[in-house]
PDB file of N, CA and C in Angstrom:
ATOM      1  N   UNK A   1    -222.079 110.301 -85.664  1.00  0.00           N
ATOM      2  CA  UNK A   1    -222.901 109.184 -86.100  1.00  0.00           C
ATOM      3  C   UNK A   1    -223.221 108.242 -84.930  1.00  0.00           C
ATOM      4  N   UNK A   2    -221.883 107.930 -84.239  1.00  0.00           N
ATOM      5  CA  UNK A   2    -222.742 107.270 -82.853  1.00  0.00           C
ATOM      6  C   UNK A   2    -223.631 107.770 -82.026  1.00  0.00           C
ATOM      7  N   UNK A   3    -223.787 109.142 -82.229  1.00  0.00           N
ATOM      8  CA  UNK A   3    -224.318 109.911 -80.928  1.00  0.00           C
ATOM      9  C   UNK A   3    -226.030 109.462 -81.717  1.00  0.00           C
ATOM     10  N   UNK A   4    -226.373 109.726 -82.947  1.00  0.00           N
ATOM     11  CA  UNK A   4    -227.372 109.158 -83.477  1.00  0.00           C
ATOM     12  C   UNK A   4    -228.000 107.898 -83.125  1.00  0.00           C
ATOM     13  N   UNK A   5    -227.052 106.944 -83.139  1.00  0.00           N
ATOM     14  CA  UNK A   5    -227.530 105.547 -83.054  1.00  0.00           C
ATOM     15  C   UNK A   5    -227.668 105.283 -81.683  1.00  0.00           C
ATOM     16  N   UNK A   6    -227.282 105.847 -80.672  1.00  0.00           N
ATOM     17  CA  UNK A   6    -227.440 105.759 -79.246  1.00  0.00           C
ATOM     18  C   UNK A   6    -228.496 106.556 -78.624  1.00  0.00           C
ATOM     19  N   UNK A   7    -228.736 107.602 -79.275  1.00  0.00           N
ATOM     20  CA  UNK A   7    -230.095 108.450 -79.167  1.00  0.00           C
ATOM     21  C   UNK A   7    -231.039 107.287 -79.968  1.00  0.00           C
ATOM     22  N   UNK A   8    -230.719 106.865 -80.763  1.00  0.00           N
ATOM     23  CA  UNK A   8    -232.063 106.434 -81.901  1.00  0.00           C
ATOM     24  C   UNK A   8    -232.910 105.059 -80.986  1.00  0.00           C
ATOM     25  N   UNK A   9    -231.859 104.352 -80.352  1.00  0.00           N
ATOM     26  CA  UNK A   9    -231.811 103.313 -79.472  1.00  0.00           C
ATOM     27  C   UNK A   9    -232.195 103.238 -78.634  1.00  0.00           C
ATOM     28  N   UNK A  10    -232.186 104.233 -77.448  1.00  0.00           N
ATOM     29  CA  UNK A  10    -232.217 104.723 -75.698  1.00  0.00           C
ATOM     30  C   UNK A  10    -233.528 105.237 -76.075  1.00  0.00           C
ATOM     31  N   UNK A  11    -234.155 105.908 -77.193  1.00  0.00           N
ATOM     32  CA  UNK A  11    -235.422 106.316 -77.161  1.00  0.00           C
ATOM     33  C   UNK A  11    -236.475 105.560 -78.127  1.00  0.00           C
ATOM     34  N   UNK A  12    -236.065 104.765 -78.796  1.00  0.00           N
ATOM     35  CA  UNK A  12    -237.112 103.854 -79.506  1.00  0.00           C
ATOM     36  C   UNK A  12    -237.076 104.478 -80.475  1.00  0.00           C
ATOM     37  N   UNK A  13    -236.766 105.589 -81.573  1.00  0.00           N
ATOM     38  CA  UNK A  13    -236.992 105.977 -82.518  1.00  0.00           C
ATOM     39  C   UNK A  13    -236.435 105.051 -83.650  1.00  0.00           C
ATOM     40  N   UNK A  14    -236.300 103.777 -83.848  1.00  0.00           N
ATOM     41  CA  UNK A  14    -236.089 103.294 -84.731  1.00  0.00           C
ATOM     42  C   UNK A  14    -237.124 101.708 -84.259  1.00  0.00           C
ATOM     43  N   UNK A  15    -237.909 101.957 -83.482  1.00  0.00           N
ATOM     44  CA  UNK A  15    -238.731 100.881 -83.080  1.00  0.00           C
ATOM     45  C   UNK A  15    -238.297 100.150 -81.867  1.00  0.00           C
ATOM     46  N   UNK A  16    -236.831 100.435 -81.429  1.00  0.00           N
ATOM     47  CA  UNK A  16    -236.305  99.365 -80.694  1.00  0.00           C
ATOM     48  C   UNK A  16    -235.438 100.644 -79.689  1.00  0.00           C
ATOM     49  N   UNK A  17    -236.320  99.794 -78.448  1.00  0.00           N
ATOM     50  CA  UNK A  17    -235.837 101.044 -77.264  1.00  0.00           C
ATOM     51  C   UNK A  17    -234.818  99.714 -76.496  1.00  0.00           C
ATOM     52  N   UNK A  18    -233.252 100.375 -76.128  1.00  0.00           N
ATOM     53  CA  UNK A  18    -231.941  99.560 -75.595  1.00  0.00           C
ATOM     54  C   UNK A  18    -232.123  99.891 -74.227  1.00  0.00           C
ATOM     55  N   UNK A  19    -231.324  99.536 -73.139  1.00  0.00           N
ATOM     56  CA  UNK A  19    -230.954  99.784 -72.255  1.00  0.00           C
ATOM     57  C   UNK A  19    -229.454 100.513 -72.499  1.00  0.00           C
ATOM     58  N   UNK A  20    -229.011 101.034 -71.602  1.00  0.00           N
ATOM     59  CA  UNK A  20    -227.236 101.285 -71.706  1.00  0.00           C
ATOM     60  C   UNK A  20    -226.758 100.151 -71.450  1.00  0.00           C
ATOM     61  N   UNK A  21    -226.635  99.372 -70.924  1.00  0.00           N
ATOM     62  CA  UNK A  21    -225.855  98.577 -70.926  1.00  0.00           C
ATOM     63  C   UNK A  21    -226.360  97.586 -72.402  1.00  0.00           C
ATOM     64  N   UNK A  22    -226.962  97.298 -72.845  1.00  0.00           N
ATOM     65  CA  UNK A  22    -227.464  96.878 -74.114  1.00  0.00           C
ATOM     66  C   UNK A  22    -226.364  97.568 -75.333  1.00  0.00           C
ATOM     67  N   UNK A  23    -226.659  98.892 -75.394  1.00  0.00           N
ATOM     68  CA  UNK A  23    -225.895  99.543 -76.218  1.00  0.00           C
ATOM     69  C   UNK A  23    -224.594  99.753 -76.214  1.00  0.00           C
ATOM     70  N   UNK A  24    -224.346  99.400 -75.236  1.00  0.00           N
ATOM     71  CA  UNK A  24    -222.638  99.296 -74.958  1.00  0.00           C
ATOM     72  C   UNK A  24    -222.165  97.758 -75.109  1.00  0.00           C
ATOM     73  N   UNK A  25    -222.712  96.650 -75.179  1.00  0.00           N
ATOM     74  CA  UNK A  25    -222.814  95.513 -75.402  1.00  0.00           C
ATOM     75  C   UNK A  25    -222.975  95.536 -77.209  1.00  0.00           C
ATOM     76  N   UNK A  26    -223.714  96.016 -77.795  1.00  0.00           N
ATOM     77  CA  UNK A  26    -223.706  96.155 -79.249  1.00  0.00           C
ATOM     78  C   UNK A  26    -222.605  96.648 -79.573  1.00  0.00           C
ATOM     79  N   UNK A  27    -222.106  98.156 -79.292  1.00  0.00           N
ATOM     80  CA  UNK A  27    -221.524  99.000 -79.320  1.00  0.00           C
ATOM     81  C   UNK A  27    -220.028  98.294 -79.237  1.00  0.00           C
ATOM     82  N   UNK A  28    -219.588  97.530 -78.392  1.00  0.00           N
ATOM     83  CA  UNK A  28    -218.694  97.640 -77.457  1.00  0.00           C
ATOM     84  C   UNK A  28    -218.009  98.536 -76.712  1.00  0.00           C
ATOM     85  N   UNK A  29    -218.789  98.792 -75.664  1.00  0.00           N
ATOM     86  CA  UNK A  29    -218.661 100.560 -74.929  1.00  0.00           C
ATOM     87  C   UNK A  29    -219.024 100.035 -73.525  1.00  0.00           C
ATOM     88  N   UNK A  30    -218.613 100.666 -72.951  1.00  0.00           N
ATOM     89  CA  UNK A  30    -218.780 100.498 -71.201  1.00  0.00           C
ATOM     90  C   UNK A  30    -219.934 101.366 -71.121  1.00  0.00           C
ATOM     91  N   UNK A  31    -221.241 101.142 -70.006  1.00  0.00           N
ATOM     92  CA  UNK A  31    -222.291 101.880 -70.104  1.00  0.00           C
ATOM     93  C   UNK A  31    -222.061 103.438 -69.390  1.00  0.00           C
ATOM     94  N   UNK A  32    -220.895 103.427 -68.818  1.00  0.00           N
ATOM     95  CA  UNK A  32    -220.441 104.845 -68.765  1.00  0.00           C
ATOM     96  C   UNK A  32    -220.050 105.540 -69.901  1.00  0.00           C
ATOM     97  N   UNK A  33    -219.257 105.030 -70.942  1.00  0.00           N
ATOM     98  CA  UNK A  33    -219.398 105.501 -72.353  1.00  0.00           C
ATOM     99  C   UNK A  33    -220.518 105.816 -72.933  1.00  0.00           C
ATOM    100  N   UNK A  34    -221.700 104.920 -72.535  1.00  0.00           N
ATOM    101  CA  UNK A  34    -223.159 104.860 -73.430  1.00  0.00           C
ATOM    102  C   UNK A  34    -223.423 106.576 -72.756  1.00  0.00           C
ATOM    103  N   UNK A  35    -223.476 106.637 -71.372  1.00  0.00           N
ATOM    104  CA  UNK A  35    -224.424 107.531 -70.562  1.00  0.00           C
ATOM    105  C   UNK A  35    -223.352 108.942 -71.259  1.00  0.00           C
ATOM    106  N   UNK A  36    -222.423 109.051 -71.448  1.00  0.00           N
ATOM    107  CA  UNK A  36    -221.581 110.183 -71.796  1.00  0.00           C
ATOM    108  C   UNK A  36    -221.976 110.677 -72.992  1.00  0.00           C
ATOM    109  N   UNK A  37    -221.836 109.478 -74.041  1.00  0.00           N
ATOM    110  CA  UNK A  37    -221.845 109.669 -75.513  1.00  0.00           C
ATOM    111  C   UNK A  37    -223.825 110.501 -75.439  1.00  0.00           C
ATOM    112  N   UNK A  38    -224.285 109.750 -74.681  1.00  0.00           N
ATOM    113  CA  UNK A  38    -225.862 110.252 -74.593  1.00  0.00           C
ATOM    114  C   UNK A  38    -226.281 111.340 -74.052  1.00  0.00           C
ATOM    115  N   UNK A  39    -225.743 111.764 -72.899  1.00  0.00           N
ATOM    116  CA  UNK A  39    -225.570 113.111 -72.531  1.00  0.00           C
ATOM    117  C   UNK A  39    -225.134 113.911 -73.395  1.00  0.00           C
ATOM    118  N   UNK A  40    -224.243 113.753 -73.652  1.00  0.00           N
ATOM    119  CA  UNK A  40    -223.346 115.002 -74.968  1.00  0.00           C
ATOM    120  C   UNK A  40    -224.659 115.219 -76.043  1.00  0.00           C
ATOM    121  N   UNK A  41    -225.161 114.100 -76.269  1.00  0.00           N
ATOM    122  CA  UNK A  41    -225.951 114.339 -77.678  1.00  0.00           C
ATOM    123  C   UNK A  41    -227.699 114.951 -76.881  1.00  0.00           C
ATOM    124  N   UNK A  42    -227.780 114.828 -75.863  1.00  0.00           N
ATOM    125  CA  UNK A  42    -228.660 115.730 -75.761  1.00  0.00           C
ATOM    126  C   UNK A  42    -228.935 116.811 -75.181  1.00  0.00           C
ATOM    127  N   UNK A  43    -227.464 117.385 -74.897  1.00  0.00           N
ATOM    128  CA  UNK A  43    -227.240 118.588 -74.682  1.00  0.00           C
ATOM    129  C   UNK A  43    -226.766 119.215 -75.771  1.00  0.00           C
ATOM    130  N   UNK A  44    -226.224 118.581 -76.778  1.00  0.00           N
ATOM    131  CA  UNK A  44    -226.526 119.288 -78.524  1.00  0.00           C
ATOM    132  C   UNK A  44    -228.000 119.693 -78.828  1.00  0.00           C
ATOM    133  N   UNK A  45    -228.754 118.594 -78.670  1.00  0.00           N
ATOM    134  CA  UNK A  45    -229.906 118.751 -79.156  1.00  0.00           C
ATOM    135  C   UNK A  45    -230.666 119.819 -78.571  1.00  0.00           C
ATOM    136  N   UNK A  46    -230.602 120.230 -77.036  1.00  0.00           N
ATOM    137  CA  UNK A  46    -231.016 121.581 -76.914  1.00  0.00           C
ATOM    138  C   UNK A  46    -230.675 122.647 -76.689  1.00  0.00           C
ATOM    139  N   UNK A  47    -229.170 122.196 -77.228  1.00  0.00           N
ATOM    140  CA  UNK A  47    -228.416 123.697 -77.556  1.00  0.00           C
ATOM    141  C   UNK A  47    -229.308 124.375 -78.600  1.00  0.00           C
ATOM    142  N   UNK A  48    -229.425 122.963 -79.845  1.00  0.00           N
ATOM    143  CA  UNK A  48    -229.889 123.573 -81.036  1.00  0.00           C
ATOM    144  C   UNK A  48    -231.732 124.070 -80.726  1.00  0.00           C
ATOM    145  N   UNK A  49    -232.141 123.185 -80.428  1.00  0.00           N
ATOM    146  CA  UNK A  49    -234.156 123.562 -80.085  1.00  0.00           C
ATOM    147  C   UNK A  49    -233.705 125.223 -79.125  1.00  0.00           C
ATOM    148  N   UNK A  50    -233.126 125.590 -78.203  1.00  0.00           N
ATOM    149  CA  UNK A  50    -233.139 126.763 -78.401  1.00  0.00           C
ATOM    150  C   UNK A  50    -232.640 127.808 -79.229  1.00  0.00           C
ATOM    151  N   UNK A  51    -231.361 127.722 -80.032  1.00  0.00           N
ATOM    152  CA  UNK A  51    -230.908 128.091 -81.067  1.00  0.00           C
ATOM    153  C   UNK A  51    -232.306 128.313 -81.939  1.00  0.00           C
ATOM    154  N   UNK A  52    -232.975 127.617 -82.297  1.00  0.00           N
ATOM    155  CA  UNK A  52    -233.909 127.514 -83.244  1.00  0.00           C
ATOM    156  C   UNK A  52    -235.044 127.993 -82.778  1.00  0.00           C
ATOM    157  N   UNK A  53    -235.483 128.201 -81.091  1.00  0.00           N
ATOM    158  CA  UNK A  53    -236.679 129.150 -81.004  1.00  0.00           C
ATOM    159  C   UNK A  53    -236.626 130.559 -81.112  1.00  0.00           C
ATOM    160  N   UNK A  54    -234.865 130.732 -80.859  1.00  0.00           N
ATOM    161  CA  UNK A  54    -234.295 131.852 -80.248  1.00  0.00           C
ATOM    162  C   UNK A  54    -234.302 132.972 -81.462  1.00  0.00           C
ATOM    163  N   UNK A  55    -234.336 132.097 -82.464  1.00  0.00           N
ATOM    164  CA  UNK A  55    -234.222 132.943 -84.181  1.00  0.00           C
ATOM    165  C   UNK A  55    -235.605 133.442 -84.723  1.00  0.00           C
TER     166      UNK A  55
END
């Protein structure tokens, strides 16, 4: 669920684009936490977009 709200944030998909350090300030997270938690989630995300062309 965080990995959502930090993707949703860092890219504007909820209207409102953060900085990392922003989101780690909301969050309470060090912006090395932000950049980790954000990495991880978008290297899910194209695990899955190839998973899903790959089928």
């Amino acid at each position: 669920m965080l990995d959502r709200r930090v993707i949703s944030w860092r890219f504007g998909l909820d209207g409102i684009t953060l900085s990392r350090r922003e989101i780690g300030k909301r969050l309470r997270l060090t912006t090395a936490s932000v950049a980790v938690i954000e990495e991880a989630a978008l290297e899910t995300l194209r695990t899955e977009l190839v998973t899903d062309v790959a089928a």
